[in-house]
C-alpha atoms as a PDB file:
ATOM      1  CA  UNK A   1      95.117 114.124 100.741  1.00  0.00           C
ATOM      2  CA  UNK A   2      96.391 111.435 103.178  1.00  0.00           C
ATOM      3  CA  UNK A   3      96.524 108.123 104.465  1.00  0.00           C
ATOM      4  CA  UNK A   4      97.837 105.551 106.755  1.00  0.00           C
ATOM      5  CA  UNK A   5      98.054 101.693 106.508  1.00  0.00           C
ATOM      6  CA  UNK A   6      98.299  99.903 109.834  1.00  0.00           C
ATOM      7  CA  UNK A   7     100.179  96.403 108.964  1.00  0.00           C
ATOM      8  CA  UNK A   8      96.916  94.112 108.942  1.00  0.00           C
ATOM      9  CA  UNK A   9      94.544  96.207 108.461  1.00  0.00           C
ATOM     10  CA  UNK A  10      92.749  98.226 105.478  1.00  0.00           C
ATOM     11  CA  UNK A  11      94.020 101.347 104.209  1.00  0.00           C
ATOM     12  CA  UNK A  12      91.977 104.173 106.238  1.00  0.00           C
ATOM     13  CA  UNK A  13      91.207 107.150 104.410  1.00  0.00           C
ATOM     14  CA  UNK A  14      88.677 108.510 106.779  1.00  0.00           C
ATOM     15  CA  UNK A  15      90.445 111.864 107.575  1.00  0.00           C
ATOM     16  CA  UNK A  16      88.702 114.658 109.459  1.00  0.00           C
ATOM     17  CA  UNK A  17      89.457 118.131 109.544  1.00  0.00           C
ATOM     18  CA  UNK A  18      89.840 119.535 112.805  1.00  0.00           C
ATOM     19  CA  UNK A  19      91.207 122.801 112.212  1.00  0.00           C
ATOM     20  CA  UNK A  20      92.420 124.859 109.280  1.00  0.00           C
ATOM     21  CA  UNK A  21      95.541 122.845 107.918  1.00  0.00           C
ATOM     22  CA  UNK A  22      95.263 119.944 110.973  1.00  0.00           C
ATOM     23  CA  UNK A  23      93.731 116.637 110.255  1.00  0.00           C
ATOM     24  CA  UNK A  24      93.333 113.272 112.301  1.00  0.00           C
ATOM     25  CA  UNK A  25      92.841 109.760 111.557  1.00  0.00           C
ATOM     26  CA  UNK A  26      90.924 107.382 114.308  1.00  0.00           C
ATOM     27  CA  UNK A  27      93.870 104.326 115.551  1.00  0.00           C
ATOM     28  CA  UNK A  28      90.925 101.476 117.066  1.00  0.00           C
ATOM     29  CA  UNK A  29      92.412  99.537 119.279  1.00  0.00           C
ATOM     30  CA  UNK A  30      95.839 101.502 119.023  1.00  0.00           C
ATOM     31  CA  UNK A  31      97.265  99.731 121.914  1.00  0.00           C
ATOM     32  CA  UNK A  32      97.893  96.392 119.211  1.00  0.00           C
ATOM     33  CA  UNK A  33      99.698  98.689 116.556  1.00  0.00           C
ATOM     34  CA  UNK A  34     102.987  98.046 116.396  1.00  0.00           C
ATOM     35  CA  UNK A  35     104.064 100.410 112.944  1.00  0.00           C
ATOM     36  CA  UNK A  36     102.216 102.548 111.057  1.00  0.00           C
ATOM     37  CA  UNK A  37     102.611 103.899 107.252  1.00  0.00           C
ATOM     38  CA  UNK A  38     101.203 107.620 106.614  1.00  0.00           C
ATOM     39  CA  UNK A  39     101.498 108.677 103.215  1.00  0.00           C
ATOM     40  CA  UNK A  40     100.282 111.544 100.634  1.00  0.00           C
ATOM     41  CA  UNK A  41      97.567 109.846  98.551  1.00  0.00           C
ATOM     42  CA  UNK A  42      99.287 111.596  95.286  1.00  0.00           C
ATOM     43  CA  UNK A  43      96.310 113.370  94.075  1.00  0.00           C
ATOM     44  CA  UNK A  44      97.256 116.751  95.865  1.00  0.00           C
ATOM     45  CA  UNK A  45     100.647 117.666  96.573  1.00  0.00           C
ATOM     46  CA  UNK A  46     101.875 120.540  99.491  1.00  0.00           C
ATOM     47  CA  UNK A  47     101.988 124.130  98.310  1.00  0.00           C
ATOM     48  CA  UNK A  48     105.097 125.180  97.372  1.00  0.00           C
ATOM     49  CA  UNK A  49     107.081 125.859 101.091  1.00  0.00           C
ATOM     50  CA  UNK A  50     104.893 123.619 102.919  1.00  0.00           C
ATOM     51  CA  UNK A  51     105.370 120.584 104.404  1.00  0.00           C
ATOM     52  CA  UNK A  52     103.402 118.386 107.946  1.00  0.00           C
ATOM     53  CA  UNK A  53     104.366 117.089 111.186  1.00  0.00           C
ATOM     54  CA  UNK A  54     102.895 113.884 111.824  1.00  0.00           C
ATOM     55  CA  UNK A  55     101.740 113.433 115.604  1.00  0.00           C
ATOM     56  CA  UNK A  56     100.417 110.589 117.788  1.00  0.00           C
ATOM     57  CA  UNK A  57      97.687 111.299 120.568  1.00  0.00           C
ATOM     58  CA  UNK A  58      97.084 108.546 123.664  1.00  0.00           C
ATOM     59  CA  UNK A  59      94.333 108.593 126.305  1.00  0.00           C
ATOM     60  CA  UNK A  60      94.954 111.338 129.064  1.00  0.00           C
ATOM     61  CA  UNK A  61      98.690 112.028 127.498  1.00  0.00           C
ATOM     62  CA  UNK A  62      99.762 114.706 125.459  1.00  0.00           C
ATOM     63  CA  UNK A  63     100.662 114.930 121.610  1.00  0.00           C
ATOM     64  CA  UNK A  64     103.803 113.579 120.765  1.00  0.00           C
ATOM     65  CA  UNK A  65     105.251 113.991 117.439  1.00  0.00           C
ATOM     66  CA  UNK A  66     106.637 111.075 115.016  1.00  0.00           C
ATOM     67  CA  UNK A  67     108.083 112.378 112.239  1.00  0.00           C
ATOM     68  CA  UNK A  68     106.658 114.540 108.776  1.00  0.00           C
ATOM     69  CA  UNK A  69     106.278 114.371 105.445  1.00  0.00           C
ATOM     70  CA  UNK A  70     106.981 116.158 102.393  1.00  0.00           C
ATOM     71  CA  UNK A  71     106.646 116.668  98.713  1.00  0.00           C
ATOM     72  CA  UNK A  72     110.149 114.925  98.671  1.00  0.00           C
ATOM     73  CA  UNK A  73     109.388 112.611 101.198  1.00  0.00           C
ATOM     74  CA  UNK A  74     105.490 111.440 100.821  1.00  0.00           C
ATOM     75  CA  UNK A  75     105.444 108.479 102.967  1.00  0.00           C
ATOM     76  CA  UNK A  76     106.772 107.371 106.102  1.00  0.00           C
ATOM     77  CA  UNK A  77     106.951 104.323 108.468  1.00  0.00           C
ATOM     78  CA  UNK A  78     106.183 105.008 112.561  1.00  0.00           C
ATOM     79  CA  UNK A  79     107.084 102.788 115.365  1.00  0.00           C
ATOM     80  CA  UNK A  80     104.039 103.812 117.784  1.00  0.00           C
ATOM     81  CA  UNK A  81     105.287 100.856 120.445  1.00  0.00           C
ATOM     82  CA  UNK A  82     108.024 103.547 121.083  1.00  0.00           C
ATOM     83  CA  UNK A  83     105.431 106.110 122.274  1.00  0.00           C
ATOM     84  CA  UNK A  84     104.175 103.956 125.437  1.00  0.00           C
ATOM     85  CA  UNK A  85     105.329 101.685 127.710  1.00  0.00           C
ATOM     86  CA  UNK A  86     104.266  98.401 127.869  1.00  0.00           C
ATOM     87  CA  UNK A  87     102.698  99.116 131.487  1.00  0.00           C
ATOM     88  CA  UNK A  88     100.737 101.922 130.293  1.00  0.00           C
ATOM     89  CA  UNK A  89      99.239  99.985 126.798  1.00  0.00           C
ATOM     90  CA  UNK A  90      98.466  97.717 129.430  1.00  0.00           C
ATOM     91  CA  UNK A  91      96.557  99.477 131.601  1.00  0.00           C
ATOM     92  CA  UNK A  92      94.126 100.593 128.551  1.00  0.00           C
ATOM     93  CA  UNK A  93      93.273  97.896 126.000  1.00  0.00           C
ATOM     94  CA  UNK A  94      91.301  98.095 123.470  1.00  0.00           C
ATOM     95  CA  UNK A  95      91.358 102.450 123.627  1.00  0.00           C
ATOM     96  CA  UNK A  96      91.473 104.493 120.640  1.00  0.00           C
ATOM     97  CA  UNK A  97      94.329 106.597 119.337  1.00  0.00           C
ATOM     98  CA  UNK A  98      94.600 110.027 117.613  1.00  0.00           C
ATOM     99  CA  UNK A  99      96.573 110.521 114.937  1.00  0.00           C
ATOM    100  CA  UNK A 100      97.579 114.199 113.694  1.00  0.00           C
ATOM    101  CA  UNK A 101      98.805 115.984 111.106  1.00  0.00           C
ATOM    102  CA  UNK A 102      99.434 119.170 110.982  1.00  0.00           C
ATOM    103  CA  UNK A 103     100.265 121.176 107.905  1.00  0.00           C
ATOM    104  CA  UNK A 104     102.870 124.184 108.344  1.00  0.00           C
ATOM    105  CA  UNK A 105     105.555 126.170 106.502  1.00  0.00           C
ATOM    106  CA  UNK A 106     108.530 123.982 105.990  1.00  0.00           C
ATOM    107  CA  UNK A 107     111.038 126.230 108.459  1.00  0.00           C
ATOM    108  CA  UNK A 108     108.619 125.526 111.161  1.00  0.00           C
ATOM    109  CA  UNK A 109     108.348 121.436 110.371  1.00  0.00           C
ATOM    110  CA  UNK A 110     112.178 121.273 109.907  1.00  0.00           C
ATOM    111  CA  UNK A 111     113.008 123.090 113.135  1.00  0.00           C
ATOM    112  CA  UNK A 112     110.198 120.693 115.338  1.00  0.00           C
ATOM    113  CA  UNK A 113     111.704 117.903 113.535  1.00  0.00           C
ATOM    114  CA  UNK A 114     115.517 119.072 115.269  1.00  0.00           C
ATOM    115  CA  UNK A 115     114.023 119.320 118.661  1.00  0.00           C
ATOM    116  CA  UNK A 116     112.520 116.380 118.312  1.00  0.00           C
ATOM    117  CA  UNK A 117     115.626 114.402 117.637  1.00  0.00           C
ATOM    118  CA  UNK A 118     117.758 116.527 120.517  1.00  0.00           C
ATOM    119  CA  UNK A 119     115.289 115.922 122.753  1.00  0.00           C
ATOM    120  CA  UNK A 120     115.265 112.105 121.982  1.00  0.00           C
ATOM    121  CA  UNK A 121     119.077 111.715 121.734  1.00  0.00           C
ATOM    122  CA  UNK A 122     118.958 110.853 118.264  1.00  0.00           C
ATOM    123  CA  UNK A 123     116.536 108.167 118.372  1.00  0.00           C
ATOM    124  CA  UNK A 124     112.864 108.682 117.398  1.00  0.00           C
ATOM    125  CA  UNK A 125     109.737 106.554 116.767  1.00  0.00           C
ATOM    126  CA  UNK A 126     110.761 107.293 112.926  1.00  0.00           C
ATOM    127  CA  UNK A 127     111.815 104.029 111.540  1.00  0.00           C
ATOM    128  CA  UNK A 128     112.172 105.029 108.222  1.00  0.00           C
ATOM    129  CA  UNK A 129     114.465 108.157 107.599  1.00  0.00           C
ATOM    130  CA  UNK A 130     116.970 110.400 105.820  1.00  0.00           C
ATOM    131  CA  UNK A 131     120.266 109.470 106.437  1.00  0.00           C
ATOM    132  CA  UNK A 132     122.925 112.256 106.840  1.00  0.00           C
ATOM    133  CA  UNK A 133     124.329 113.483 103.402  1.00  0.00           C
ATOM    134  CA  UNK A 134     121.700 111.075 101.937  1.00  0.00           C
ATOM    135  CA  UNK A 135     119.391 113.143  98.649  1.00  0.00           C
ATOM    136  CA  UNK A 136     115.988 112.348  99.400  1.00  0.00           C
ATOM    137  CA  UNK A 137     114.197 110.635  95.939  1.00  0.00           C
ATOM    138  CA  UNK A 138     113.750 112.568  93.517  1.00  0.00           C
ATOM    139  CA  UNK A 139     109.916 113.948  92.491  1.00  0.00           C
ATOM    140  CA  UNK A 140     110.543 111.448  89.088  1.00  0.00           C
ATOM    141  CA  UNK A 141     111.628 108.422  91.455  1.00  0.00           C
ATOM    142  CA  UNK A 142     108.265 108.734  93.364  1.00  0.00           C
ATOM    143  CA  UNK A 143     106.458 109.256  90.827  1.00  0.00           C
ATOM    144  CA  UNK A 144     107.504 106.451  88.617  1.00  0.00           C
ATOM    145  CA  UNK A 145     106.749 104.090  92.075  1.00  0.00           C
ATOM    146  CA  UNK A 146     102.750 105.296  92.197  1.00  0.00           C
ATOM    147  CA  UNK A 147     102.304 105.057  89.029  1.00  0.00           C
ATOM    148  CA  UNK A 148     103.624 101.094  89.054  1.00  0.00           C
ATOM    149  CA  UNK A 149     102.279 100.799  91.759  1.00  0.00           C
ATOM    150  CA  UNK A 150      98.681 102.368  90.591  1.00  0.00           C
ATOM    151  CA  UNK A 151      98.875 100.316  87.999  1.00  0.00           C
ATOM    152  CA  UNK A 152      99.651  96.708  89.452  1.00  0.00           C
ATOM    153  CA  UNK A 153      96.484  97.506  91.753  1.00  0.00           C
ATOM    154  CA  UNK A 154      94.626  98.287  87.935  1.00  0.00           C
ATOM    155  CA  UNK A 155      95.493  95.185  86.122  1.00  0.00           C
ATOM    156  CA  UNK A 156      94.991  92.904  89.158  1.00  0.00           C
ATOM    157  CA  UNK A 157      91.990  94.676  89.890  1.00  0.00           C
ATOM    158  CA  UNK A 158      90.645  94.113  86.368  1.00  0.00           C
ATOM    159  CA  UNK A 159      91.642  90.797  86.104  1.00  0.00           C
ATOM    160  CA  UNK A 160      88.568  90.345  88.208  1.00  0.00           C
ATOM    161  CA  UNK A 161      85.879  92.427  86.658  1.00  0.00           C
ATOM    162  CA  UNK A 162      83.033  91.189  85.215  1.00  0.00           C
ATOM    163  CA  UNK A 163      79.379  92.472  83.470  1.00  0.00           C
ATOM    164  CA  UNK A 164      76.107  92.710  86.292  1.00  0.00           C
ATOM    165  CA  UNK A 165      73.667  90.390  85.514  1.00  0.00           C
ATOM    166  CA  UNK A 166      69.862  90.570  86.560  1.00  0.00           C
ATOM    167  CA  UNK A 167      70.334  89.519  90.186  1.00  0.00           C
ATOM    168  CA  UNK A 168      72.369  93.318  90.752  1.00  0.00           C
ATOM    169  CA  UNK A 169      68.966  95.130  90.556  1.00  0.00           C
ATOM    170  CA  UNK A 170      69.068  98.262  89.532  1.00  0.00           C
ATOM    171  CA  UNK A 171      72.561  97.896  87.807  1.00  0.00           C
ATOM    172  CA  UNK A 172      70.900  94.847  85.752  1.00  0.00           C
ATOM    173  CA  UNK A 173      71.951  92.986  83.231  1.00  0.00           C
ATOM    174  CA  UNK A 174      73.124  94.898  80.148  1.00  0.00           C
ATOM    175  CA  UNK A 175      74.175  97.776  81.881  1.00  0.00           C
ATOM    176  CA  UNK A 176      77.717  99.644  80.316  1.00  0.00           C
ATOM    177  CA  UNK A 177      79.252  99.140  83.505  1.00  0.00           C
ATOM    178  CA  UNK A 178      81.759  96.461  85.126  1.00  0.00           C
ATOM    179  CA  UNK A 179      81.713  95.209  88.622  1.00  0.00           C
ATOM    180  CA  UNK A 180      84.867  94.471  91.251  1.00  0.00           C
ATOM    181  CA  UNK A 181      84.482  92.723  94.389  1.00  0.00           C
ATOM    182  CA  UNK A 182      85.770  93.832  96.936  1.00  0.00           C
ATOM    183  CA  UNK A 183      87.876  90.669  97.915  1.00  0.00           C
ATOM    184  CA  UNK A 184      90.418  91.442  94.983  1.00  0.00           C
ATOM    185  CA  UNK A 185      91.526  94.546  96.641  1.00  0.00           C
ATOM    186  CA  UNK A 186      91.954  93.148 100.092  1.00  0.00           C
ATOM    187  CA  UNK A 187      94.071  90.594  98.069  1.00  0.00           C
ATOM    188  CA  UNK A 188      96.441  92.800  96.056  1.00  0.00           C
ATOM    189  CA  UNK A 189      96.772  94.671  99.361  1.00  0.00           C
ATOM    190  CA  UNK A 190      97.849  92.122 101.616  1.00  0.00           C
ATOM    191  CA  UNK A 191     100.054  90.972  99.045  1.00  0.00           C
ATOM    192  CA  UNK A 192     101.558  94.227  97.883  1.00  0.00           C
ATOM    193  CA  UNK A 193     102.247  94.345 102.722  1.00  0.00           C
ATOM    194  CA  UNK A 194     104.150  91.139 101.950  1.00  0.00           C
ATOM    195  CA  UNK A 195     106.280  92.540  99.146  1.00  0.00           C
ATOM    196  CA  UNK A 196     107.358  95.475 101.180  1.00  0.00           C
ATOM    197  CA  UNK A 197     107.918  92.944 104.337  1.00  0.00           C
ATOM    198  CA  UNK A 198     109.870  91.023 102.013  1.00  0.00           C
ATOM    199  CA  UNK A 199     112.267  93.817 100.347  1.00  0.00           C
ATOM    200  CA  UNK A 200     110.765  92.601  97.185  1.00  0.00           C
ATOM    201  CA  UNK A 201     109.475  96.738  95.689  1.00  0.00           C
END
């Protein structure tokens, strides 16, 4: 249901369910992330009147929340060098972050996410969000941005496929399948990173 991209890295889809509606994703080495993406992989949306709070989880500290996500907003960036000094991702290298999400009826997300922001002063480790008065995009908007998106990844994808031959064992040669390697989707990835860097989607 979700995912996170840390700038450099592969997409990690290796969620675990902790608890009925809470999920976290394993940060290695969290202490060189600088921003994170978390995003709904598209395939299942919330139930209607549902939405998450996205959290962040340090050695011997306690959970402190980033942001959410919604049906109408499905993906958002995270600062995590705002959640730690620089003396205390010092003092830890190489230590493994928790990231959470936590499923729950939208009145409860939207009223965490106003506490959050008073108790902040206005600033978060959200980097990307709604601005005041601002509509967020509509259900047709996102959609139309997976699906180009879905299918750039496709055609590039495909671009590389080619028939097994004898050496693939068991697939053999002959067989009604096609193969990918793996390379092309690290490529279309790290290129697709450099669009967004760029302002170019």
């Amino acid at each position: 249901m979700f995912g996170c991209i840390v700038a450099g890295r592969l997409v990690q889809t290796n969620l675990q369910q902790v608890d009925v509606n809470k999920y976290v994703f394993e940060l290695p080495d969290a202490h060189n992330i600088n921003h994170i993406v978390v995003f709904l992989l598209g395939t299942v949306p919330f139930e209607p009147g549902y939405a998450a709070t996205v959290h962040l989880l340090w050695p011997n500290k306690s959970w402190q929340m980033l942001g959410a996500l919604s049906n109408d907003k499905p993906s958002a960036i995270f600062r995590l060098k705002a959640t730690i000094t620089p003396e205390e991702a010092a003092s830890m290298p190489g230590v493994n972050a928790e990231l959470g999400i936590s499923i729950e009826p939208i009145q409860a997300v939207e009223q965490q996410l106003q506490q959050m922001r008073q108790q902040s002063g206005g600033s978060s480790a959200v980097v990307v969000t709604q601005q005041q008065g601002q509509q967020n995009p509509s259900a047709q908007v996102v959609q139309q941005f997976a699906e180009r998106t879905l299918q750039s990844l496709f055609d590039y994808a495909m671009s590389f496929a080619t028939r097994p031959d004898a050496s693939m064992g068991a697939f053999g040669s002959g067989a009604a399948v096609q193969v990918l390697p793996v390379k092309a989707f690290e490529d279309w990835y790290n290129g697709f990173l450099r669009k967004i860097q760029r302002g170019d989607l």
